[in-house]
Structure formats: C-alpha cells, structure tokens
C-alpha atoms as a PDB file:
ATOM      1  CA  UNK A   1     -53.978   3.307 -71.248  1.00  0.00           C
ATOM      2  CA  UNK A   2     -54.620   6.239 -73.903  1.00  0.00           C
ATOM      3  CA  UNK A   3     -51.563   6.838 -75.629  1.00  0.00           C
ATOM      4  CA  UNK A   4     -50.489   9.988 -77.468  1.00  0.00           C
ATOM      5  CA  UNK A   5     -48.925   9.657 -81.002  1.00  0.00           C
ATOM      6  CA  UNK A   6     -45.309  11.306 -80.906  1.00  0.00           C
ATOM      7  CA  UNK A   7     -46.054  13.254 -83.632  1.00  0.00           C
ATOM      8  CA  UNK A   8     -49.774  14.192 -82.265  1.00  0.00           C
ATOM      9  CA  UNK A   9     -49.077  18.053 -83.090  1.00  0.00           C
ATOM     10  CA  UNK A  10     -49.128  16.999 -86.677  1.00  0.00           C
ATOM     11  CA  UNK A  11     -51.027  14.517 -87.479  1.00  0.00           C
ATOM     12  CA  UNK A  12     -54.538  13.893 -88.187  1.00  0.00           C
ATOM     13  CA  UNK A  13     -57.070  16.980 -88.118  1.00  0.00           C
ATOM     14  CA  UNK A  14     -54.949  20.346 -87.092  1.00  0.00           C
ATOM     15  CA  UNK A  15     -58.378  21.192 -85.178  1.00  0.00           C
ATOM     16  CA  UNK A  16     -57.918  22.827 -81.555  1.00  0.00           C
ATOM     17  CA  UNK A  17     -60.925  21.249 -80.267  1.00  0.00           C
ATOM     18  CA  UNK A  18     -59.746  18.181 -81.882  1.00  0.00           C
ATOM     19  CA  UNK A  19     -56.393  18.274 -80.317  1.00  0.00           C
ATOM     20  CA  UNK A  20     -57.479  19.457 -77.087  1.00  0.00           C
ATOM     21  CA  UNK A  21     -59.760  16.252 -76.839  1.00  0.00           C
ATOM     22  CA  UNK A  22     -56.579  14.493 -77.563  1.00  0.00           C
ATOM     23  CA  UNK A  23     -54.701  15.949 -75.165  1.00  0.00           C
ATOM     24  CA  UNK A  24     -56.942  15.584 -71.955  1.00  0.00           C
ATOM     25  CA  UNK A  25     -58.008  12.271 -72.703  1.00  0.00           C
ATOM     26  CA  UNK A  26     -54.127  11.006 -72.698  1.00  0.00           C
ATOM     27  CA  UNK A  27     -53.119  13.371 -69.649  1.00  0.00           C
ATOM     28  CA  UNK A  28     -56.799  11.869 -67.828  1.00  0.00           C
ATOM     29  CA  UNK A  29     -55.190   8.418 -68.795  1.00  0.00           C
ATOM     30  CA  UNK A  30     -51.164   9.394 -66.905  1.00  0.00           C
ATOM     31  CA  UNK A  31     -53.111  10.954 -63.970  1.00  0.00           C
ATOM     32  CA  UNK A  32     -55.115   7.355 -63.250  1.00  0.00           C
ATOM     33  CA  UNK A  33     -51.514   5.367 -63.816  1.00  0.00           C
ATOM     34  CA  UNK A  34     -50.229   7.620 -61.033  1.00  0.00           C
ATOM     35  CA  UNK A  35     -53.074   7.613 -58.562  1.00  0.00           C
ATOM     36  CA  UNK A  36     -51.784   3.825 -58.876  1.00  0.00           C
ATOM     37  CA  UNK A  37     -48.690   4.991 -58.183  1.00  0.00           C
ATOM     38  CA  UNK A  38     -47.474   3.148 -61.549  1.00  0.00           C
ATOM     39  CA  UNK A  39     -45.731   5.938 -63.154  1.00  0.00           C
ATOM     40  CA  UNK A  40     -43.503   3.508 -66.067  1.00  0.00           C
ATOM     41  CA  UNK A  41     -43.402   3.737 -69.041  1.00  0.00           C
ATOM     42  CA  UNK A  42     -46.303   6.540 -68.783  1.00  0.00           C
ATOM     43  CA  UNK A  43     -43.475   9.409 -66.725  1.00  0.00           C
ATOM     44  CA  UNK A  44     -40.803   8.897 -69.432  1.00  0.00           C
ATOM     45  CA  UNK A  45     -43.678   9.054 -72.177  1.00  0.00           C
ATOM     46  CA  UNK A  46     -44.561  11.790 -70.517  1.00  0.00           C
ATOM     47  CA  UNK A  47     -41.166  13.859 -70.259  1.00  0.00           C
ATOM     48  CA  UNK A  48     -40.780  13.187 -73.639  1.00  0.00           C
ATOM     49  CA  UNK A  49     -43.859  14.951 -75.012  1.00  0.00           C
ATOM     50  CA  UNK A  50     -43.088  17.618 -72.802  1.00  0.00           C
ATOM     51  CA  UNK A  51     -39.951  18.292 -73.713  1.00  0.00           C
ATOM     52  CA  UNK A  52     -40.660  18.258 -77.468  1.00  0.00           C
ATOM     53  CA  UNK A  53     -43.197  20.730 -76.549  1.00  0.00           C
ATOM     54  CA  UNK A  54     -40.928  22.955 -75.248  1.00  0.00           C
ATOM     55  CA  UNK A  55     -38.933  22.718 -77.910  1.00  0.00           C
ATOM     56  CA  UNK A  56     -41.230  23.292 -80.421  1.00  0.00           C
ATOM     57  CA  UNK A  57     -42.315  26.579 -79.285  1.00  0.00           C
ATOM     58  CA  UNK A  58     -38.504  27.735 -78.651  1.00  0.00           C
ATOM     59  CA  UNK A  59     -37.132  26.782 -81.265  1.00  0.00           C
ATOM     60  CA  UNK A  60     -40.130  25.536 -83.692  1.00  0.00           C
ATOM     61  CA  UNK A  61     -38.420  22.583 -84.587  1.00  0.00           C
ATOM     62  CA  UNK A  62     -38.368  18.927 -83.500  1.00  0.00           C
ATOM     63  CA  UNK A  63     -35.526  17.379 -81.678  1.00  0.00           C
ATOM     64  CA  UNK A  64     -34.182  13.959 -82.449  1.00  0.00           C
ATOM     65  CA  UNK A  65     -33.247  13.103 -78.693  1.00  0.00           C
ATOM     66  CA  UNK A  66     -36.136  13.870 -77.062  1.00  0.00           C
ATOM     67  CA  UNK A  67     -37.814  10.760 -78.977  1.00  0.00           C
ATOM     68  CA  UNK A  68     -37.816   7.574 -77.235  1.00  0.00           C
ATOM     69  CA  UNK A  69     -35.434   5.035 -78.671  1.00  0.00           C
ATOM     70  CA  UNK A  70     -38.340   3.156 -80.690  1.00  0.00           C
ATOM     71  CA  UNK A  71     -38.287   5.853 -83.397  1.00  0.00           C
ATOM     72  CA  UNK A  72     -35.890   5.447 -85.941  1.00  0.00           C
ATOM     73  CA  UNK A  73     -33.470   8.113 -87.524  1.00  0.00           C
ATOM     74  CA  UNK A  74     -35.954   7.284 -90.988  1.00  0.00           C
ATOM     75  CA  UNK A  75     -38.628   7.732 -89.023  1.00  0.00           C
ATOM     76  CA  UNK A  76     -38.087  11.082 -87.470  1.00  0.00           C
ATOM     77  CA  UNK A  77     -36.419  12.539 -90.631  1.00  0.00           C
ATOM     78  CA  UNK A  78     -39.705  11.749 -92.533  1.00  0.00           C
ATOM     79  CA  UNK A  79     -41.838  13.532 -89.582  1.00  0.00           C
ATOM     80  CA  UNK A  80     -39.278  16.170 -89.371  1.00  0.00           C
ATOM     81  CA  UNK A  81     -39.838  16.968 -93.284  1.00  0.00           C
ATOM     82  CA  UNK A  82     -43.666  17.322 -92.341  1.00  0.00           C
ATOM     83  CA  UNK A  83     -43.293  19.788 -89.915  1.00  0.00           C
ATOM     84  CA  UNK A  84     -41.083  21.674 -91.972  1.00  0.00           C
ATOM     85  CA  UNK A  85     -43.907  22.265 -94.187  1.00  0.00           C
ATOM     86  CA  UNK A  86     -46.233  22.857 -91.583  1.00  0.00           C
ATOM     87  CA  UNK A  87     -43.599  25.966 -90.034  1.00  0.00           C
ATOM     88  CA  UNK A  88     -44.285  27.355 -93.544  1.00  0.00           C
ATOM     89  CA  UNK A  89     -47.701  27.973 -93.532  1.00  0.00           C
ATOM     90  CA  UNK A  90     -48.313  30.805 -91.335  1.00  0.00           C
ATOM     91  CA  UNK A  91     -52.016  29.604 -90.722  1.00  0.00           C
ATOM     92  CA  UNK A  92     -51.232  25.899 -89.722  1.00  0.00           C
ATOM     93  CA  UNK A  93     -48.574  26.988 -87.801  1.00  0.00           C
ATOM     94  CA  UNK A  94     -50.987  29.669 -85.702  1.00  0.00           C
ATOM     95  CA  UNK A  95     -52.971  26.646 -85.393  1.00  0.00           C
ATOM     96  CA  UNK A  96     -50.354  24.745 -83.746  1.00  0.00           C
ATOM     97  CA  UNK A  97     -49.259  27.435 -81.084  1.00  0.00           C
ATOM     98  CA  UNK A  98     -52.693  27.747 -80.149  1.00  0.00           C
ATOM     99  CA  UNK A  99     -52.790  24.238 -79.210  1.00  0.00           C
ATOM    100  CA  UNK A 100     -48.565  24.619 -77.747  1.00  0.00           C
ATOM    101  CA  UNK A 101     -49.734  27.339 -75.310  1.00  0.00           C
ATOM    102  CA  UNK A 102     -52.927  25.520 -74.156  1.00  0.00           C
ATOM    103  CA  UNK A 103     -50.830  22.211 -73.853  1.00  0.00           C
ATOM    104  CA  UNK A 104     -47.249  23.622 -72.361  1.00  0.00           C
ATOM    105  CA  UNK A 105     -48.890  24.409 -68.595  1.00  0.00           C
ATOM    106  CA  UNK A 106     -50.787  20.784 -68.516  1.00  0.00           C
ATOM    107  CA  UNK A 107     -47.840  18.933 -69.714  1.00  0.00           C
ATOM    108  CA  UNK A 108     -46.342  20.531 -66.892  1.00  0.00           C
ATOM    109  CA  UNK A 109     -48.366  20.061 -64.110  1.00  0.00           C
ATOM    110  CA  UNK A 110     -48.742  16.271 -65.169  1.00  0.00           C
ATOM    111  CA  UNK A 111     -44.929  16.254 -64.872  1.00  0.00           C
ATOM    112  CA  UNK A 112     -44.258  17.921 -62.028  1.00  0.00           C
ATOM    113  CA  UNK A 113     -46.851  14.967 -60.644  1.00  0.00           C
ATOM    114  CA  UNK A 114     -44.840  12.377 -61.877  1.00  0.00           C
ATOM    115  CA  UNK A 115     -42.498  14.111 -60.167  1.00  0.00           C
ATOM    116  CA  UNK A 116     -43.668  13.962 -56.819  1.00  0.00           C
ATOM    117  CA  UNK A 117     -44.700  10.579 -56.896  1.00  0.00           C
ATOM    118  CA  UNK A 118     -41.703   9.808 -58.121  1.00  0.00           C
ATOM    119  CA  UNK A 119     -39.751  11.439 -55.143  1.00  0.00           C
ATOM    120  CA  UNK A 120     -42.197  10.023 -52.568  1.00  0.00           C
ATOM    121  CA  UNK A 121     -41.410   6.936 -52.926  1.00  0.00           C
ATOM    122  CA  UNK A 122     -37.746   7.660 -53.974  1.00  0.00           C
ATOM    123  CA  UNK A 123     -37.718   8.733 -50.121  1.00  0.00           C
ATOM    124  CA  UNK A 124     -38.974   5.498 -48.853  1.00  0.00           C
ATOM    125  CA  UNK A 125     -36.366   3.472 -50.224  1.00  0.00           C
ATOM    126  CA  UNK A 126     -33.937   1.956 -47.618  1.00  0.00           C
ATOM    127  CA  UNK A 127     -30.537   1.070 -50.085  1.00  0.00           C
ATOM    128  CA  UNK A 128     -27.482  -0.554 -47.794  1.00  0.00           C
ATOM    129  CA  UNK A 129     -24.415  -2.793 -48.803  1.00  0.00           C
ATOM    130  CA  UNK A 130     -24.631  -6.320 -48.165  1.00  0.00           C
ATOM    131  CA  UNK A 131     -22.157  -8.058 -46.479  1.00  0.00           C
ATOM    132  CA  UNK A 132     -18.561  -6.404 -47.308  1.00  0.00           C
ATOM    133  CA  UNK A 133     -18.540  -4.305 -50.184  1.00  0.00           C
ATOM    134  CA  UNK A 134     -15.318  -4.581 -52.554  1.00  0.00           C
ATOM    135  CA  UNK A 135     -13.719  -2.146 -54.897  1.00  0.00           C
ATOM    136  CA  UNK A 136     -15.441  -2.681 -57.945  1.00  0.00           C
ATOM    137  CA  UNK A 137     -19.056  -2.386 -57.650  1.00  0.00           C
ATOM    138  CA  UNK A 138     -20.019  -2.188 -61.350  1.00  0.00           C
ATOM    139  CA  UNK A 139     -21.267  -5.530 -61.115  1.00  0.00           C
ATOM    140  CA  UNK A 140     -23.076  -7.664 -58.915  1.00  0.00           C
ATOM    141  CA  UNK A 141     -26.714  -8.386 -57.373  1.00  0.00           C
ATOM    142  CA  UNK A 142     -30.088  -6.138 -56.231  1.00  0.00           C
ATOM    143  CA  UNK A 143     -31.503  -7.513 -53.636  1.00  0.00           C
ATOM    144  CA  UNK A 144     -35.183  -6.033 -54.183  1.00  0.00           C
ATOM    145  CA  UNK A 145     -37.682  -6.236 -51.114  1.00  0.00           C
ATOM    146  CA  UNK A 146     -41.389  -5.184 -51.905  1.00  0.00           C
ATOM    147  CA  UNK A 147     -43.748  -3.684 -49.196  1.00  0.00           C
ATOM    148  CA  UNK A 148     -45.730  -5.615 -47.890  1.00  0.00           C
ATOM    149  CA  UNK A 149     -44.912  -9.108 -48.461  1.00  0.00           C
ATOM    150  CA  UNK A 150     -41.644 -11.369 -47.178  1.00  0.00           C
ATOM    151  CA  UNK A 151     -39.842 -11.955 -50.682  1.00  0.00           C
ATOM    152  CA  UNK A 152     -36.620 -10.623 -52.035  1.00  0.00           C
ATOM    153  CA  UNK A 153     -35.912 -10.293 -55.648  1.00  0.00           C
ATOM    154  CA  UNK A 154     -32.493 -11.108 -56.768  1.00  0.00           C
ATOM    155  CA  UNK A 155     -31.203  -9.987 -59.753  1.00  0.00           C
ATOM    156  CA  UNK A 156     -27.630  -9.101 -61.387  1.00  0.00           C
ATOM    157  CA  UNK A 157     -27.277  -5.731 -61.989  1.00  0.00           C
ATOM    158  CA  UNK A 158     -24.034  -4.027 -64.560  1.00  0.00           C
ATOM    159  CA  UNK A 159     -23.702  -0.735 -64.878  1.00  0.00           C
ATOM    160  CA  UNK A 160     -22.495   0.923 -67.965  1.00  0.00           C
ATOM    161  CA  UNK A 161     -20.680   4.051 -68.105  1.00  0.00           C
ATOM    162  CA  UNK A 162     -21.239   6.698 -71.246  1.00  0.00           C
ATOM    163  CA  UNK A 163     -18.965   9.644 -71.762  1.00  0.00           C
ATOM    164  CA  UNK A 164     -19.556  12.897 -73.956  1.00  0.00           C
ATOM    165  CA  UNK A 165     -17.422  16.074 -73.950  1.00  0.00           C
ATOM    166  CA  UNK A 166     -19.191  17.372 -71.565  1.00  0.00           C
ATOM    167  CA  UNK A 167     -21.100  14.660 -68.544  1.00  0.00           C
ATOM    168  CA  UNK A 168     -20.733  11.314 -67.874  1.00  0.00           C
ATOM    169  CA  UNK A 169     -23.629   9.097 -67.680  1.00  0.00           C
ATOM    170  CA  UNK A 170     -24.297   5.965 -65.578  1.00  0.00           C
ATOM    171  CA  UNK A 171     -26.822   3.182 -66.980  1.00  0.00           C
ATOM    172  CA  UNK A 172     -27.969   0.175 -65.026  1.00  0.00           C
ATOM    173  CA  UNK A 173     -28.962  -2.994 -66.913  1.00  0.00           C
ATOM    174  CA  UNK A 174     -30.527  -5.725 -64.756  1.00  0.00           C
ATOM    175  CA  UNK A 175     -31.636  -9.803 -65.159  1.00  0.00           C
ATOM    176  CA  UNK A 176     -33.618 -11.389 -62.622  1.00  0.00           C
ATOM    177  CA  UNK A 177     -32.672 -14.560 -61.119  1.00  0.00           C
ATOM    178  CA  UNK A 178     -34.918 -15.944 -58.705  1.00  0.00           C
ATOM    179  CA  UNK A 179     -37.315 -14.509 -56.395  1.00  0.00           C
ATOM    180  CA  UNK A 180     -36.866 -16.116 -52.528  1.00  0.00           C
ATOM    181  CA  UNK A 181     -38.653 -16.550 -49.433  1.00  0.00           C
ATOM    182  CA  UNK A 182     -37.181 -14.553 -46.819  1.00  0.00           C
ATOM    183  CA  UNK A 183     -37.345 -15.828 -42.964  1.00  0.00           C
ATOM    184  CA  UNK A 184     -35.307 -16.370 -40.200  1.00  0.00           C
ATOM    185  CA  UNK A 185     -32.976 -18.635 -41.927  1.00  0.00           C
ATOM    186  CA  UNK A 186     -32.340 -16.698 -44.816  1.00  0.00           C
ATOM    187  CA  UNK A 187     -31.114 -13.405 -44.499  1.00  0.00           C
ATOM    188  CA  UNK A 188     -29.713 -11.332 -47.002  1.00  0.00           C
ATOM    189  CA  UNK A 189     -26.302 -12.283 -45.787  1.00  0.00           C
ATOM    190  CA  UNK A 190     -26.863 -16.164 -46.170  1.00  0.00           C
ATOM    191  CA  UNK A 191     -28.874 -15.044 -49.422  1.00  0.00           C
ATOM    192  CA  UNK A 192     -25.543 -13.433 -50.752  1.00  0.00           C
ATOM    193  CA  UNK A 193     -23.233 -16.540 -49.756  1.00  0.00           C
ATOM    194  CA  UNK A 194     -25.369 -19.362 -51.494  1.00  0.00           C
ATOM    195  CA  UNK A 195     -25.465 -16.741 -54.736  1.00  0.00           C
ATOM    196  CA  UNK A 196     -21.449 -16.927 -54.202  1.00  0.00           C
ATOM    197  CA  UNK A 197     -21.250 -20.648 -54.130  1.00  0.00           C
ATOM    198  CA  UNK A 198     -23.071 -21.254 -57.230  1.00  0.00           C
ATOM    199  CA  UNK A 199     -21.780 -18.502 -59.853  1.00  0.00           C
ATOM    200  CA  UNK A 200     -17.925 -18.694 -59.161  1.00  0.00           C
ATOM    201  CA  UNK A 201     -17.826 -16.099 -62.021  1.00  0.00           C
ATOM    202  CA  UNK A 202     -18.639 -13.607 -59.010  1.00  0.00           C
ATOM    203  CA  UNK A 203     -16.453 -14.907 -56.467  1.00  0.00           C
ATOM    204  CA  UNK A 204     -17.152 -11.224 -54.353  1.00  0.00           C
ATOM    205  CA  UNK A 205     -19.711  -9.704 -55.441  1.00  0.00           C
ATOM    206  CA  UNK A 206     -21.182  -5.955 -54.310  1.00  0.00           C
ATOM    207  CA  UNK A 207     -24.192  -6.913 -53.295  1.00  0.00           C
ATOM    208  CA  UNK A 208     -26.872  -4.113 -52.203  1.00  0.00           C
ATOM    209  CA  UNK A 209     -30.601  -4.973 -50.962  1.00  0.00           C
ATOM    210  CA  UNK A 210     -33.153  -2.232 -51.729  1.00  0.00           C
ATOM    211  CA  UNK A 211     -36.186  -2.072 -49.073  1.00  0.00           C
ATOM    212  CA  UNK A 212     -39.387  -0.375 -50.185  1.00  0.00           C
ATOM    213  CA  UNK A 213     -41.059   1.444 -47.017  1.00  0.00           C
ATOM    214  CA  UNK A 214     -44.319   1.745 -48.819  1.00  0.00           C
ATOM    215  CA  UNK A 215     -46.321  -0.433 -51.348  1.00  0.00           C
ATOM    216  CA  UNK A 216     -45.702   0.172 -54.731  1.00  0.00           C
ATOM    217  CA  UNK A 217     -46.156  -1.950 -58.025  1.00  0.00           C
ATOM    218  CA  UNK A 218     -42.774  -3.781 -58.729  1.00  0.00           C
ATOM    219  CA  UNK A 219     -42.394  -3.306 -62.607  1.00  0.00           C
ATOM    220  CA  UNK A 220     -43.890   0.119 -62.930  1.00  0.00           C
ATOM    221  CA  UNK A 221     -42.522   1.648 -60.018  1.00  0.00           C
ATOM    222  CA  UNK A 222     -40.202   0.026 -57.278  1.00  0.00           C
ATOM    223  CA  UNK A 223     -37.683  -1.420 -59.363  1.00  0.00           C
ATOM    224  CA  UNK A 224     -36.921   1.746 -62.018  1.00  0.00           C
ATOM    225  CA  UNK A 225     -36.680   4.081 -59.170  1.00  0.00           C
ATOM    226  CA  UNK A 226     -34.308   1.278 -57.291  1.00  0.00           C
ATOM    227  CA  UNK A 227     -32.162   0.830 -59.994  1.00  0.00           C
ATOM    228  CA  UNK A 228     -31.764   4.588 -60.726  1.00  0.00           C
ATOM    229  CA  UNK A 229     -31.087   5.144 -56.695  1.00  0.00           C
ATOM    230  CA  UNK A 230     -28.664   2.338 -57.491  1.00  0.00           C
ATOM    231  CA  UNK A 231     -26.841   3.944 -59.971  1.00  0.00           C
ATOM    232  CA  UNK A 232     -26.900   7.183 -57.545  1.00  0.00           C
ATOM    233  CA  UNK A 233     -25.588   5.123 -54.490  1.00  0.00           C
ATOM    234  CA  UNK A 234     -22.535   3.542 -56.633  1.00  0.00           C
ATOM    235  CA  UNK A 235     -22.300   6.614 -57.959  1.00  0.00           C
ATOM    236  CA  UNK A 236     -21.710   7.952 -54.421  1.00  0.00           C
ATOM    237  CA  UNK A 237     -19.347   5.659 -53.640  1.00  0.00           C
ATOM    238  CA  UNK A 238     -17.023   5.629 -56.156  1.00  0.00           C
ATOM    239  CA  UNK A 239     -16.359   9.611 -55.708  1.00  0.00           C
END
C-alpha cells in the first residue's frame, strides 16, 4: 500500500499542496486495507502518525515513543535535530501547522475507523477455556478458528508481563504449530490431549480456542485482535 515516511512533516518539499497530496494518497491507501477489513500493520502505522501529530502541535516537538520500534534511538535523534531547526524558523514552521491543522481531523477520522472495525470484529470473537483451566495461564496454546472454513490454528502463546511506576503491561508472543482439520473426531478437547502427549514440557496446559463469528483475514486481522482479547481474558482471570 502507500506508505507515509515517519518523518513526512519534514522531509522533502515543505509545500502544503505537496503534503496534502501526500497525505490523502496514504489515508486513500488505510481506508482500502480496511474496507478489507485488514487493518495490520496499517492501524498501528496509523496511531502512530496520529499521535505524533498531536504531539507536534501541543507540544511542537517529536516524541521518541510514539515511533514504531524499527527506528533507532540514532535515528530519531538525527530527525529530532532537524525539526529543531525547522521550530526555529517562524516561516517553515507556519508552513507546518498549516499542514498539522488540515491533517489532525483526517488522521482522526481514519482512526476512529480503524477503530470501529477493530471493535466489530473484536465483538464477534467467541474466547472459552479448553478443557480444565489450571493456575498458571501465562503459557500454553490458541486454538484459532477462522470463519468460514473447518480448521483450527494451534499455536503456543507466553505472555510477558512489563512493569513501570505507574501500569503494568501484558504482551502476548505467539509460534504456530500446526494448522488441523477439525471434524467429528477431533474436537478441541481431543485436539488439546494429543498436544499433551507429545510436548511433556506442558504436561497441563491453559488451553483457550478463539472462534471468529465473521470472516476476516487471519494475519492482518483475526489473530492480533485474538491475541490482544487473549491477553484481556487472562488478564480477567487472574484478578
């Protein structure tokens, strides 16, 4: 798709025209991954820009954590050094706010899109324990059904816990293992106790099966959003 540079504000021509092409050209580009309903890595692209907006015409600076983890410290220092010089000059920088407060609103309705569709289908996601579910849950297997279609992807899922001084915060890391045939003979359950008999490093597992209620593309959509309502599940559970 179209991508936007991270530092699109500042580089290349500092042209309004020019940077409004820019602009609706990438949002033209998110809007057609979400009328496929495939909204990674174009929502978190998305949310970053957006944020770094905001920040930019708050604050008018740049902000090292609302880059994706690609760009480097280096990296960021050396872009941060050319905005500096750009905050200086009192013409670029009218320039620049021109293009924040014609950019600001669209950014935000394209998130607030993202949004929904990522809620919708958020909502049609069925998440239940498989067989009995023991006291550490931290670690174990996604069961991952698709809609349509008759085939369960299994994969073992860790979740990582951060601390600050002020939140917590879950991650989820995930491997696939096999993708299998469900039918009348193999159920989730019997799924769950051949996965027991062959990795005796999980002798009891929590095991969870995620069911999609509505079609959705797999990597770009169902399985972010079932990992995160994962997280939010164990999450529940542990409290």
């Amino acid at each position: 798709m179209q991508n936007l540079p991270i530092n699109w504000l500042t580089e290349g021509l500092l042209d309004f025209e020019y940077k409004k092409y820019r602009l609706l050209a990438y949002l033209q580009a998110v809007r057609s991954e979400f009328g496929q309903q495939r909204l990674y890595p174009v929502f978190s692209d998305l949310i970053m820009h957006y944020r770094n907006l905001q920040q930019v015409r708050e604050h008018k600076k740049l902000v090292y954590e609302a880059f994706p983890q690609q760009i480097t410290r280096a990296d960021f220092e050396k872009l941060e050094l050319v905005y500096e010089k750009i905050v200086e000059d009192d013409e670029t920088m009218a320039q620049i706010e021109e293009v924040i407060q014609y950019a600001a609103p669209l950014f935000q309705e394209a998130v607030y899109q993202g949004r929904e569709l990522y809620d919708f289908i958020e909502r049609h996601l069925e998440i239940n324990p498989v067989g009995i579910t023991p006291m550490y849950f931290n670690e174990g297997y996604l069961f991952l059904d698709a809609f349509p279609g008759k085939e369960t992807q299994v994969y073992v899922y860790r979740i990582t816990v951060f601390e600050n001084t002020y939140e917590k915060y879950r991650g989820i890391n995930t491997q696939l293992v096999r993708t299998v045939r469900r039918g009348l003979a193999q159920t989730h359950e019997n799924l769950k106790v051949q996965l027991v008999k062959e990795n005796q490093e999980l002798p009891n597992p929590a095991t969870f099966v995620v069911v999609a209620k509505v079609p959705c593309p797999l990597d770009s959509a169902l399985l972010p959003i079932a990992k995160r309502s994962l997280v939010k599940y164990v999450t529940r559970l542990a409290a």
